[in-house]
N, C-alpha and C. Protein backbone atom coordinates (compact mmCIF):
# COMPACT_ATOMS: atom_id res chain seq x y z
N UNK A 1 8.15 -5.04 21.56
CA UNK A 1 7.90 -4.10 20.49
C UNK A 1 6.59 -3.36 20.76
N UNK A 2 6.67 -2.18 20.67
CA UNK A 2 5.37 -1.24 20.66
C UNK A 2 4.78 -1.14 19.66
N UNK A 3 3.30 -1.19 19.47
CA UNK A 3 2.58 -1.57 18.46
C UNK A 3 2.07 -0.23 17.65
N UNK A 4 2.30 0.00 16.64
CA UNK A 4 2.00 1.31 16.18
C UNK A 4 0.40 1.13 15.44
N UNK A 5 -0.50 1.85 16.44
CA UNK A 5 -1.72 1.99 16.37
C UNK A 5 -2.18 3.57 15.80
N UNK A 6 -2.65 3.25 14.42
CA UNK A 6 -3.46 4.49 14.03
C UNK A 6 -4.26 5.30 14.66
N UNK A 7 -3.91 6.66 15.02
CA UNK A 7 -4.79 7.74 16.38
C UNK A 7 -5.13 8.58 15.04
N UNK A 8 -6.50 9.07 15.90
CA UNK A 8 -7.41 10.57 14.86
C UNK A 8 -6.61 11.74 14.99
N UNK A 9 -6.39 12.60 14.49
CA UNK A 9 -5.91 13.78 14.41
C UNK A 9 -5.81 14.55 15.61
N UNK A 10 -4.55 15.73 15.71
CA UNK A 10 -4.72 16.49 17.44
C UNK A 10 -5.92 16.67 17.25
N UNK A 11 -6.55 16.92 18.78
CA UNK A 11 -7.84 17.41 19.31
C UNK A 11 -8.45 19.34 18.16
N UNK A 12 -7.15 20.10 17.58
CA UNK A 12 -7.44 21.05 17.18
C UNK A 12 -8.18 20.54 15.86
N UNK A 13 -7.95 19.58 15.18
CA UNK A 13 -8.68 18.84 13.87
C UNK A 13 -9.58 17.65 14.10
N UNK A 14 -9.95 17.60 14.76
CA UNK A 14 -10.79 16.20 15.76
C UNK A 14 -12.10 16.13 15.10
N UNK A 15 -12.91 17.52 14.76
CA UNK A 15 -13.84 17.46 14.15
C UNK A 15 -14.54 17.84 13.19
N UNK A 16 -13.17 18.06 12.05
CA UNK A 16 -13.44 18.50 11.20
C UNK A 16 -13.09 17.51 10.23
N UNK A 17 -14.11 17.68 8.78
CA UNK A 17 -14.51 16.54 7.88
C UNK A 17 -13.09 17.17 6.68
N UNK A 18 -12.39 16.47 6.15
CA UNK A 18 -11.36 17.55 5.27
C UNK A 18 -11.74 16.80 4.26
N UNK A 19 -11.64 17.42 3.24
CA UNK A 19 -11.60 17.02 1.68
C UNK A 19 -10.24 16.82 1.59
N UNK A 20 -9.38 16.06 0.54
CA UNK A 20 -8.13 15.87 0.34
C UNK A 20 -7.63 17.43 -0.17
N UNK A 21 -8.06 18.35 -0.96
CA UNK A 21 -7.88 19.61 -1.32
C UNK A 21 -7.33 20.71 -0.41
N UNK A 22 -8.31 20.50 0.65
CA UNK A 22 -8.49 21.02 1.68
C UNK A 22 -7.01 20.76 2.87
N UNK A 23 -7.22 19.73 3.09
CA UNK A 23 -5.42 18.97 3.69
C UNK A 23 -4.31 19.31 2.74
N UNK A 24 -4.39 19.33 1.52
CA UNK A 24 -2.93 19.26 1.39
C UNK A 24 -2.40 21.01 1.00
N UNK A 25 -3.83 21.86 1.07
CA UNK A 25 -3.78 23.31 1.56
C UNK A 25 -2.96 24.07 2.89
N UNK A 26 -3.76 22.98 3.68
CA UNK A 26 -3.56 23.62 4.97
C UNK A 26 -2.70 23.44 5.49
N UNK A 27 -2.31 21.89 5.67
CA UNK A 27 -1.80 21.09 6.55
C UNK A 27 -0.43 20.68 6.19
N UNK A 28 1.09 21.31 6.28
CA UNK A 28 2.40 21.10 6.17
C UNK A 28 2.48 19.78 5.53
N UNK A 29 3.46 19.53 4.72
CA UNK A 29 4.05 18.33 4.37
C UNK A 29 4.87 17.68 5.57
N UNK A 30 4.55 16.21 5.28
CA UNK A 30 4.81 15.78 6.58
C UNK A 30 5.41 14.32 5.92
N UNK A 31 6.32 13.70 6.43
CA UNK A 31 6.78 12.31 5.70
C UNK A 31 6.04 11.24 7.16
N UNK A 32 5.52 11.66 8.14
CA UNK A 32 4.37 10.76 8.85
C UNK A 32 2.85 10.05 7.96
N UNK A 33 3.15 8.98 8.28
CA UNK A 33 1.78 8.29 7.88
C UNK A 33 0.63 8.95 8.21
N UNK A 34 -0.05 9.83 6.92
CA UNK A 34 -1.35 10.48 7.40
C UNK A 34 -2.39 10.36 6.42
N UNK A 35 -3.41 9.43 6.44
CA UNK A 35 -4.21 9.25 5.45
C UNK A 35 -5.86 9.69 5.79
N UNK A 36 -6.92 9.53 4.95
CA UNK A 36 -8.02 10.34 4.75
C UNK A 36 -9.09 9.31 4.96
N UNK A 37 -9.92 9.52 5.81
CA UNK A 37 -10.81 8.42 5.75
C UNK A 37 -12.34 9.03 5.38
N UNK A 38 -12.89 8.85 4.48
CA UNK A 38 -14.40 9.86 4.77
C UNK A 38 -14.44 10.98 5.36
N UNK A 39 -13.71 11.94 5.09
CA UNK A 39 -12.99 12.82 5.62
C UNK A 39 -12.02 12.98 7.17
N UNK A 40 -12.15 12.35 7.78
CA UNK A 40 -11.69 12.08 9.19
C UNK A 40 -9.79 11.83 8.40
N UNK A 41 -9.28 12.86 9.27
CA UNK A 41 -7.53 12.78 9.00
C UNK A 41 -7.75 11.87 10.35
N UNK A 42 -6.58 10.71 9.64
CA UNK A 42 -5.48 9.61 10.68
C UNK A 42 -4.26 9.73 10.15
N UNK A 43 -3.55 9.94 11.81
CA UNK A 43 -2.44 9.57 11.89
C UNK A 43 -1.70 8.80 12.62
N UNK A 44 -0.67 8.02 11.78
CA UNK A 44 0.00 6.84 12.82
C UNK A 44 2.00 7.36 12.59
N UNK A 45 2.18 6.44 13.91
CA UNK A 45 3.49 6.24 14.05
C UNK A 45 4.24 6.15 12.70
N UNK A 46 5.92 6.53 13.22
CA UNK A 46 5.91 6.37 11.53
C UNK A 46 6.89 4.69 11.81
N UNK A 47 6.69 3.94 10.95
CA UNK A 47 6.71 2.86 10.80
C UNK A 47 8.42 2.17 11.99
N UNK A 48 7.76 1.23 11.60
CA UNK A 48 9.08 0.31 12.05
C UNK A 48 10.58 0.27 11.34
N UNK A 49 11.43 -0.30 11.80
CA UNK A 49 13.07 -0.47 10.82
C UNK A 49 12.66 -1.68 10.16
N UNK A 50 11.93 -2.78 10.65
CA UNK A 50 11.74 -4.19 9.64
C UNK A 50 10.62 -3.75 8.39
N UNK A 51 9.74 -2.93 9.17
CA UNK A 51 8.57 -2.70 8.42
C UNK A 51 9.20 -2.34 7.14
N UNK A 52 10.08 -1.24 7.19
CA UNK A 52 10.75 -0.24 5.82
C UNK A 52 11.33 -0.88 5.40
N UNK A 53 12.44 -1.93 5.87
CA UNK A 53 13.37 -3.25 5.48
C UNK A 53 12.22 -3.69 4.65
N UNK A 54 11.34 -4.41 4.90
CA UNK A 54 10.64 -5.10 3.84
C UNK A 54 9.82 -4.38 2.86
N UNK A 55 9.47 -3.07 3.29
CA UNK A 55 8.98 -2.53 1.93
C UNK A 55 10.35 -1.74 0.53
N UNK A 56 11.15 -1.38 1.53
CA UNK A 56 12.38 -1.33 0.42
C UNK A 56 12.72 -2.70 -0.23
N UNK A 57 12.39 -3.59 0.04
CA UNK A 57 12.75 -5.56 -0.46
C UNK A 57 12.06 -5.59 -1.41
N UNK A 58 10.86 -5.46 -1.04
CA UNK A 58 9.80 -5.62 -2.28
C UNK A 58 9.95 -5.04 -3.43
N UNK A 59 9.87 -3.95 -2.77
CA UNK A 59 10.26 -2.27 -3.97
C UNK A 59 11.31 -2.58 -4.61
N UNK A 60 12.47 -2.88 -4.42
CA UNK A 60 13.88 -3.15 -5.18
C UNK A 60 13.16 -4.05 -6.06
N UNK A 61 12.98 -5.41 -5.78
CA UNK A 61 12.42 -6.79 -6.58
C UNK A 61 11.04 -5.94 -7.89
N UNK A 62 9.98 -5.29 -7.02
CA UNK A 62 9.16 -4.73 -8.19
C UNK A 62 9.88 -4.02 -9.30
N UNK A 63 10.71 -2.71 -8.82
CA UNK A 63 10.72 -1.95 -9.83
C UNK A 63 11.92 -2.58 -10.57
N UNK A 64 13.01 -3.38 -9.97
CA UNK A 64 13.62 -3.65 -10.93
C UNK A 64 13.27 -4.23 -11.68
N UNK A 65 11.93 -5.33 -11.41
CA UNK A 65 11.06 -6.01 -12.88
C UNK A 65 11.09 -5.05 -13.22
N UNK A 66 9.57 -4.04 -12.80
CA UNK A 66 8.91 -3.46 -14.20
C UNK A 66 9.55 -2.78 -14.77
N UNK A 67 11.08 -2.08 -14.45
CA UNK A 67 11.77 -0.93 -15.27
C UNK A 67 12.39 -2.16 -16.24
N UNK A 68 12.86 -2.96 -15.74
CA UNK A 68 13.46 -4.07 -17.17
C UNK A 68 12.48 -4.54 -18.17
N UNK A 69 10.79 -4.93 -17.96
CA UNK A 69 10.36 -4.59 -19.06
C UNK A 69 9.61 -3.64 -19.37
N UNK A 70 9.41 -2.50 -19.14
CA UNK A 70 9.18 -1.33 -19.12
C UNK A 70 7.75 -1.16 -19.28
N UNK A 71 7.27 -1.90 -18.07
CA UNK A 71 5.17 -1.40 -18.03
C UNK A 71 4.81 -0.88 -17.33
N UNK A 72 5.80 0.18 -16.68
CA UNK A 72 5.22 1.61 -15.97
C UNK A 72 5.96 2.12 -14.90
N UNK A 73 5.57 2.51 -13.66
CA UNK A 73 6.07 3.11 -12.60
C UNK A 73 5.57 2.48 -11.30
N UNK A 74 6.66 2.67 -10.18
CA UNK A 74 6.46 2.28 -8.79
C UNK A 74 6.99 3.36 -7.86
N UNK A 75 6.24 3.44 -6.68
CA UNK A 75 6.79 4.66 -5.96
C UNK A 75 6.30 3.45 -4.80
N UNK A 76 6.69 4.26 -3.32
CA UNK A 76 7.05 3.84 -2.15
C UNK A 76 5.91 5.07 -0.83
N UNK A 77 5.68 4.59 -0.18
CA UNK A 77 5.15 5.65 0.64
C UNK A 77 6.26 6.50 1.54
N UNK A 78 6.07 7.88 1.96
CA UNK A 78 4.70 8.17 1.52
C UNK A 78 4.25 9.19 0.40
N UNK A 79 3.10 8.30 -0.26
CA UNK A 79 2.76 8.90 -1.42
C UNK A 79 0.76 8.64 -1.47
N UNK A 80 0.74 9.88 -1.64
CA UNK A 80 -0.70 10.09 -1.68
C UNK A 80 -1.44 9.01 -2.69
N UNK A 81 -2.67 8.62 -2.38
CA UNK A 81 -3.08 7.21 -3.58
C UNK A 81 -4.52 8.21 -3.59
N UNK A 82 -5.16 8.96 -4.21
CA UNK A 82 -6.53 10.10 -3.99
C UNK A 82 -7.60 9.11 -4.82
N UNK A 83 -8.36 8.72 -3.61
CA UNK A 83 -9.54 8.08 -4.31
C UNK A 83 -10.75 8.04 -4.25
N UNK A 84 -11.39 9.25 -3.53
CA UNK A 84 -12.51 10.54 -4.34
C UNK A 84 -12.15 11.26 -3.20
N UNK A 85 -12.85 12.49 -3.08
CA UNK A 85 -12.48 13.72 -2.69
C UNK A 85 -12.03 13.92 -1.02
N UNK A 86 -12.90 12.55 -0.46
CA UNK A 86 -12.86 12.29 1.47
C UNK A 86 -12.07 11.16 1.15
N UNK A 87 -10.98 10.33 0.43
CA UNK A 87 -10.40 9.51 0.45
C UNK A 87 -9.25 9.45 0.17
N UNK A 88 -7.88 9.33 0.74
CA UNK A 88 -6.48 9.20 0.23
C UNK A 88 -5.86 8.02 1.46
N UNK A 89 -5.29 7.47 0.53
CA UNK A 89 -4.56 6.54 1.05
C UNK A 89 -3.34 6.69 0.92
N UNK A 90 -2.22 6.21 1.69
CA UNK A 90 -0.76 6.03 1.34
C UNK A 90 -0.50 4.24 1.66
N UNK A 91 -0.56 3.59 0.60
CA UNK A 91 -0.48 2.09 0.25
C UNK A 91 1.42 2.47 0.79
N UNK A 92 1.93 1.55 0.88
CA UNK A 92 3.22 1.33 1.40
C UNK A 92 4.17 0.76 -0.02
N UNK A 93 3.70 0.23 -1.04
CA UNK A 93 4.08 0.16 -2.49
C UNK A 93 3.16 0.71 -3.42
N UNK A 94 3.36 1.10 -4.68
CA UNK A 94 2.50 0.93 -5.81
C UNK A 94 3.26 1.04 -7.14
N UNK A 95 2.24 0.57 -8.10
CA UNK A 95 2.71 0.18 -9.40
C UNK A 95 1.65 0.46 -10.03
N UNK A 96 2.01 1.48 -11.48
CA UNK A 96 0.84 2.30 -12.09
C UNK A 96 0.98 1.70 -13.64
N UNK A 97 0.66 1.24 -14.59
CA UNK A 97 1.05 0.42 -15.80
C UNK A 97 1.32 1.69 -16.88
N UNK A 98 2.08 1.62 -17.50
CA UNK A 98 2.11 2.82 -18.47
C UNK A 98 0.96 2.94 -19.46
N UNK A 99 -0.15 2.56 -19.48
CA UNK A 99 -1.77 2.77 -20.04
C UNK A 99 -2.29 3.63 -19.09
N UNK A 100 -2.01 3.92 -17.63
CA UNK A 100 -2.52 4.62 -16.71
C UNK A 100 -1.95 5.76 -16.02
N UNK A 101 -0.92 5.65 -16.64
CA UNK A 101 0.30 6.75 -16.24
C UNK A 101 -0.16 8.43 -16.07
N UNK A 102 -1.36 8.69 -16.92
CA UNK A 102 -2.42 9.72 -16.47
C UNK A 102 -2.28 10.64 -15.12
N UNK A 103 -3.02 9.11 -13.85
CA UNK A 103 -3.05 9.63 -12.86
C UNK A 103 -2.32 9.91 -12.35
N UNK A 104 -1.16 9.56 -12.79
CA UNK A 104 0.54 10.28 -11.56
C UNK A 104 0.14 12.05 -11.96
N UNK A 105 0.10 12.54 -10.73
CA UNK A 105 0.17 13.78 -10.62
C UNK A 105 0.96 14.46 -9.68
N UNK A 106 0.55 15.02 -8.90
CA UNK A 106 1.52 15.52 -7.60
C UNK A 106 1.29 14.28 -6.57
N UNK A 107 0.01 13.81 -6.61
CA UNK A 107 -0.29 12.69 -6.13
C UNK A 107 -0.85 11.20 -7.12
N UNK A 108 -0.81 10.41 -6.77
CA UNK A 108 -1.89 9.54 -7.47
C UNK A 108 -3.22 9.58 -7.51
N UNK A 109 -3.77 10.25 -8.72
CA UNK A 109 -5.17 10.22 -8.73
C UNK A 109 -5.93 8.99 -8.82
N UNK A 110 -6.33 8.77 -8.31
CA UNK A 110 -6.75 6.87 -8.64
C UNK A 110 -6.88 5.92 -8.07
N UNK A 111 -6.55 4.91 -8.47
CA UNK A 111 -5.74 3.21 -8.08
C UNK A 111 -5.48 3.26 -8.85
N UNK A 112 -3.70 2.32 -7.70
CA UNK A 112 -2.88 2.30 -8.57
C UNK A 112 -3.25 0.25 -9.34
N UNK A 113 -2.86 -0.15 -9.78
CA UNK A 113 -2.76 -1.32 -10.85
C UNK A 113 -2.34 -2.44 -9.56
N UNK A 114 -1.38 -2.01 -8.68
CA UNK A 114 -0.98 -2.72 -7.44
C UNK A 114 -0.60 -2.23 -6.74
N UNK A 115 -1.12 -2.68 -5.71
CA UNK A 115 -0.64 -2.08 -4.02
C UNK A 115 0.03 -2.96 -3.13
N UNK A 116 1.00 -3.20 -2.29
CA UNK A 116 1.21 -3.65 -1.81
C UNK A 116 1.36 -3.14 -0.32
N UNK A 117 0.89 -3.73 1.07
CA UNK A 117 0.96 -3.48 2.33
C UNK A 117 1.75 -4.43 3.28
N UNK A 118 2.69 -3.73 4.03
CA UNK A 118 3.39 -4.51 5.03
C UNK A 118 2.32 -3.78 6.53
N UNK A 119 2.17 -5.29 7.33
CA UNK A 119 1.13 -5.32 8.14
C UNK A 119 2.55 -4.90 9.24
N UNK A 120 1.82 -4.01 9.95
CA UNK A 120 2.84 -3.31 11.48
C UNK A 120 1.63 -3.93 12.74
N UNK A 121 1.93 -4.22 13.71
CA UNK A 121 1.54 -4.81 14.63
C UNK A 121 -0.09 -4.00 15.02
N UNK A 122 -0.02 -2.45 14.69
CA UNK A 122 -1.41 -1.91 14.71
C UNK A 122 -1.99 -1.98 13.52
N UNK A 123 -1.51 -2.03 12.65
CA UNK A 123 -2.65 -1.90 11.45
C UNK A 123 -3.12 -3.55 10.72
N UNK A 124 -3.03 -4.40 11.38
CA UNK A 124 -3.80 -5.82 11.30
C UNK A 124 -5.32 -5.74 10.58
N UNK A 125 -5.18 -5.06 11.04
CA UNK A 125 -7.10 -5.25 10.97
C UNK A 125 -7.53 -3.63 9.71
N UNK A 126 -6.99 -2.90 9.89
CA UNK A 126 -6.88 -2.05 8.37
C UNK A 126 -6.11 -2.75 7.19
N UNK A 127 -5.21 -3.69 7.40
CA UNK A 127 -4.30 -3.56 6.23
C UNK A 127 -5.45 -5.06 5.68
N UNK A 128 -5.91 -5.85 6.65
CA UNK A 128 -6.18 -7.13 6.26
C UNK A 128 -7.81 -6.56 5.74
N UNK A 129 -8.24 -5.70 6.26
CA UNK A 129 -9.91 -5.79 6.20
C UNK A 129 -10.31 -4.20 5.57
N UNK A 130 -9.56 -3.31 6.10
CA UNK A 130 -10.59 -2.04 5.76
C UNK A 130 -10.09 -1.94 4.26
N UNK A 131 -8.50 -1.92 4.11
CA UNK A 131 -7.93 -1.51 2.89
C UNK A 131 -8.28 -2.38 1.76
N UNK A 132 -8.10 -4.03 2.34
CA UNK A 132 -8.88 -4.93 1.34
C UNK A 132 -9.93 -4.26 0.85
N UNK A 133 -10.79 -3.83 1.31
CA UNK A 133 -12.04 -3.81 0.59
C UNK A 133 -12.29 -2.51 0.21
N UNK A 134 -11.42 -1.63 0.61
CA UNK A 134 -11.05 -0.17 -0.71
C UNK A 134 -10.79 -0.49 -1.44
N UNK A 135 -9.63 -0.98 -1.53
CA UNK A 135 -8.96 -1.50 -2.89
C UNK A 135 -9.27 -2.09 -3.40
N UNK A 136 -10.42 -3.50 -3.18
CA UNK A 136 -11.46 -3.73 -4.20
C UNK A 136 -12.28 -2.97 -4.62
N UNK A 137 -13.06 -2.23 -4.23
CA UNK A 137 -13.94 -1.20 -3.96
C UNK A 137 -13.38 -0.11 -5.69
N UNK A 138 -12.48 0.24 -5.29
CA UNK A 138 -11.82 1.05 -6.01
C UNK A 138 -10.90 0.58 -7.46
N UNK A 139 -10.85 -0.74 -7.42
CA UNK A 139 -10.50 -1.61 -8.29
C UNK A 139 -9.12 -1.53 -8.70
N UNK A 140 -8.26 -1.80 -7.72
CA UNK A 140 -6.85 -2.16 -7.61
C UNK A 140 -6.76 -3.50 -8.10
N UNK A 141 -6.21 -3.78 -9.28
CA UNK A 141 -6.04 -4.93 -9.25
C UNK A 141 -5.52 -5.86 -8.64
N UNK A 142 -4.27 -5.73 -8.16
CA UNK A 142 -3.56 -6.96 -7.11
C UNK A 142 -3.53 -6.28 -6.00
N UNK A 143 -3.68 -6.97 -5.19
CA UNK A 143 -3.25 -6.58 -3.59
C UNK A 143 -2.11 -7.79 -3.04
N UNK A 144 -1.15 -7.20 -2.71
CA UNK A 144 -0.21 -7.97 -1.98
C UNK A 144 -0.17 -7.61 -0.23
N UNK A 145 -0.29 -8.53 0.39
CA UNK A 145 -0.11 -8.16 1.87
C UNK A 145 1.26 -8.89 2.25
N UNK A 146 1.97 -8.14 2.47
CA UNK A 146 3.37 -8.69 3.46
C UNK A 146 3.17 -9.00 5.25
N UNK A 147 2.91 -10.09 5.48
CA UNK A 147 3.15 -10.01 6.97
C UNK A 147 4.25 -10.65 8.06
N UNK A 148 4.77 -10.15 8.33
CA UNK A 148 6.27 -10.36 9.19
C UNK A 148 6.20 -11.36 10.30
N UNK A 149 4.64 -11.27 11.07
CA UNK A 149 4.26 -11.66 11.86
C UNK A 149 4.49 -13.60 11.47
N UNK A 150 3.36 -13.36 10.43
CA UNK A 150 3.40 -14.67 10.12
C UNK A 150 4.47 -15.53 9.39
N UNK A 151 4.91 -14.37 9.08
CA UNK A 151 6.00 -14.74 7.06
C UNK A 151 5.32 -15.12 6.63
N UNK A 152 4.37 -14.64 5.78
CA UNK A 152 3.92 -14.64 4.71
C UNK A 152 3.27 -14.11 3.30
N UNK A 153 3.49 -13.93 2.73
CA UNK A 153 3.31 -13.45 1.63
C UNK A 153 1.86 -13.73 0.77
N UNK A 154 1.11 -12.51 0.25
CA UNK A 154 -0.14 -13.25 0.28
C UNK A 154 -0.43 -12.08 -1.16
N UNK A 155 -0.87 -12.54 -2.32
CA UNK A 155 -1.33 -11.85 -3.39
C UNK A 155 -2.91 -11.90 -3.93
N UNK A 156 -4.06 -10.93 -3.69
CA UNK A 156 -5.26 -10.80 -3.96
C UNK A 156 -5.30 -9.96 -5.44
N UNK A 157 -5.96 -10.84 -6.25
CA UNK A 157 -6.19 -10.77 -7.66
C UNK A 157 -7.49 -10.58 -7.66
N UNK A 158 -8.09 -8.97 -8.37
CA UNK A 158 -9.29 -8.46 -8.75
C UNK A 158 -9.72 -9.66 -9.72
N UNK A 159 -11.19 -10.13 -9.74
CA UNK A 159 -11.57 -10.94 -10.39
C UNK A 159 -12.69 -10.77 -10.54
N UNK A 160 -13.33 -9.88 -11.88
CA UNK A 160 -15.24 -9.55 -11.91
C UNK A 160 -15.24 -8.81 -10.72
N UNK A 161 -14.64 -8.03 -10.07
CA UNK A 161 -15.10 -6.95 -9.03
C UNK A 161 -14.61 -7.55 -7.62
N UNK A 162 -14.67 -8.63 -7.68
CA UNK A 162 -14.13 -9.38 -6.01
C UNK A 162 -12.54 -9.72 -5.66
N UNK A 163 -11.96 -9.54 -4.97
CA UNK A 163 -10.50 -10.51 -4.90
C UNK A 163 -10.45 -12.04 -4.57
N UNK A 164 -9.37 -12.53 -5.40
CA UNK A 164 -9.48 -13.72 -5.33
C UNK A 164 -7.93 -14.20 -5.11
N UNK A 165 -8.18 -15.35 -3.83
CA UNK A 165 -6.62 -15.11 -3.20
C UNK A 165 -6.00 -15.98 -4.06
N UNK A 166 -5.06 -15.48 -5.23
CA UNK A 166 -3.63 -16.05 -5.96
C UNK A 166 -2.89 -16.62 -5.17
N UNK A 167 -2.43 -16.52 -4.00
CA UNK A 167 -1.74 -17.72 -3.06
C UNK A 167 -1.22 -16.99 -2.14
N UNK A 168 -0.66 -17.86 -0.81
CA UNK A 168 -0.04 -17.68 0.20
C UNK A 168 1.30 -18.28 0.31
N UNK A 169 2.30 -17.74 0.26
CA UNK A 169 3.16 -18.27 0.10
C UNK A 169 4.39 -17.97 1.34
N UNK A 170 5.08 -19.05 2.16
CA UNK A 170 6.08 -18.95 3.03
C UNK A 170 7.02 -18.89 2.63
N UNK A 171 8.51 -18.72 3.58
CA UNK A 171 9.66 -19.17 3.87
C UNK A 171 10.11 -20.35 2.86
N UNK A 172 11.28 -20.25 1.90
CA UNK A 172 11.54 -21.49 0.97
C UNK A 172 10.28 -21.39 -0.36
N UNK A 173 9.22 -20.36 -0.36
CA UNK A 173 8.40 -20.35 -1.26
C UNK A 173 8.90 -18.75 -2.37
N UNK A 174 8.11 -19.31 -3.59
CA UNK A 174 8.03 -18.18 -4.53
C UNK A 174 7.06 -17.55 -4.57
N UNK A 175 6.68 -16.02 -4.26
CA UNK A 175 5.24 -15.45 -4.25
C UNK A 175 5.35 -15.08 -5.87
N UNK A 176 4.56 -15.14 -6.84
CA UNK A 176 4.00 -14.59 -7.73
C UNK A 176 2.63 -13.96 -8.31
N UNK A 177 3.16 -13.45 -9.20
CA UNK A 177 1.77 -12.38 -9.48
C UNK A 177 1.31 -12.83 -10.56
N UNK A 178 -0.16 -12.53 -10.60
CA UNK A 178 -1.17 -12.70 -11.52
C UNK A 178 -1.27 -11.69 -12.59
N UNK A 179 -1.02 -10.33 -12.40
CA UNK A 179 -1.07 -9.26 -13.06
C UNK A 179 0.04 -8.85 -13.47
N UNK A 180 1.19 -8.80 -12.90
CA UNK A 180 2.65 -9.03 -13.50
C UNK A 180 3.19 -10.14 -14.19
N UNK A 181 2.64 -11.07 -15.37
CA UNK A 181 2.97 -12.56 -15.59
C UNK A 181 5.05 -12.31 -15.44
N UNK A 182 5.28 -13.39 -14.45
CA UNK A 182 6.32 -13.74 -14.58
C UNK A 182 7.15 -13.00 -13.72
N UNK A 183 6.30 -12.19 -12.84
CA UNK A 183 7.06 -11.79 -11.71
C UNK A 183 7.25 -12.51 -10.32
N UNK A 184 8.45 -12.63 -9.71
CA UNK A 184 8.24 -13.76 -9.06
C UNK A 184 9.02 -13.22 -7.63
N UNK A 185 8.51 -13.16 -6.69
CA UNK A 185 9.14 -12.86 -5.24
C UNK A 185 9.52 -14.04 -4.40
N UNK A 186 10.65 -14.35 -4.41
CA UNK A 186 11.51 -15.27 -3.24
C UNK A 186 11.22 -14.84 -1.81
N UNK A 187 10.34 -15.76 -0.74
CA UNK A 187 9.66 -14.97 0.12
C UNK A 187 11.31 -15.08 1.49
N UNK A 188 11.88 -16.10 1.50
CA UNK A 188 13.07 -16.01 2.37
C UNK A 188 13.95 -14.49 2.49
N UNK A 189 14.56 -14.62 1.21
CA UNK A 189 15.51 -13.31 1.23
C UNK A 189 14.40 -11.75 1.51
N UNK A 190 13.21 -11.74 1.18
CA UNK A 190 12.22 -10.59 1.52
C UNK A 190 12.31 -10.50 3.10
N UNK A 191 12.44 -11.68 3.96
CA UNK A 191 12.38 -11.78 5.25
C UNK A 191 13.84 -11.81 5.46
N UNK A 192 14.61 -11.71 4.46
CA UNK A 192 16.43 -11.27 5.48
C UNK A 192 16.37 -12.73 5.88
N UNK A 193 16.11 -13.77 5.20
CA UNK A 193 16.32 -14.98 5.41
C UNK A 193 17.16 -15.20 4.33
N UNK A 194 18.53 -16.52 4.59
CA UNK A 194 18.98 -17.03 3.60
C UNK A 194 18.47 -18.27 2.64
């Protein structure tokens, strides 16, 4: 498997700082993974067939909770997450609570309430470390990391400003959430396991 590693922008945008305003002016709509770092545009591969397999898994299991008890909205990437003017992310899930429903705009102005990331063989070290600590930073409440690699399932609960790991959960295990009471992810069938 070829590892899909996040590259900086063609050499024609290489050194230029963009505001999110500014990109979604100029720069075509694109369904490629392209997010905003301190202004620096990245772009990566567009994902894997397991990768999307498991974020459509999740996504089915989320939204069919939250639309059955009705505490807001979930979208799928890619979808803009704008979180100040040199910052956009496209999280690979999210879930916005209907108290916050505000920021849905053309994009998500904000953080969203939960994010969830499936780790692709290049983004290890963004999904586990840089995004962690945006999304604390920015005060996402849950962070879920999906990793294929390991199977495992892993939920970070905002707590006084820090995350605090709600559990790790394998194969034959139930992942649940802290911020969703009573939502509960079967981590086998997420992995196309019986």
């Amino acid at each position: 498997m070829i590892a899909a590693i996040p590259r900086p922008a063609p050499v024609k945008w290489k050194n230029r700082r963009w505001t999110f305003d500014e990109l979604a002016a100029e720069l075509p709509e694109s369904n490629l993974p392209t997010e905003l770092w301190d202004g620096e545009l990245i772009m990566s591969p567009s994902p894997s067939f397991l990768h999307q397999q498991l974020v459509d898994r999740f996504h089915d299991l989320l939204k069919s909770w939250v639309r059955q008890h009705h505490l807001g909205e979930t979208a799928v990437a890619p979808i803009d997450m704008v979180l100040t003017t040199r910052r956009a992310i496209q999280p690979d899930v999210v879930f916005i609570s209907n108290e916050r429903l505000g920021i849905i705009k053309e994009q998500i102005m904000g953080a969203a309430d939960l994010v969830a990331e499936v780790i692709s063989p290049g983004s290890r070290r963004r999904d586990r470390i840089d995004k962690r600590d945006l999304y604390e930073q920015h005060g996402v409440q849950e962070y879920w990391i999906i990793d294929p690699e390991a199977k495992t399932v892993e939920v970070l609960h905002l707590e006084k400003g820090t995350y605090q790991l709600a559990g790790r959960w394998h194969p034959g295990e139930i992942a649940q959430s802290v911020l969703l009471k009573g939502l509960e992810v079967p981590v086998s069938p997420l992995f196309g396991e019986a």
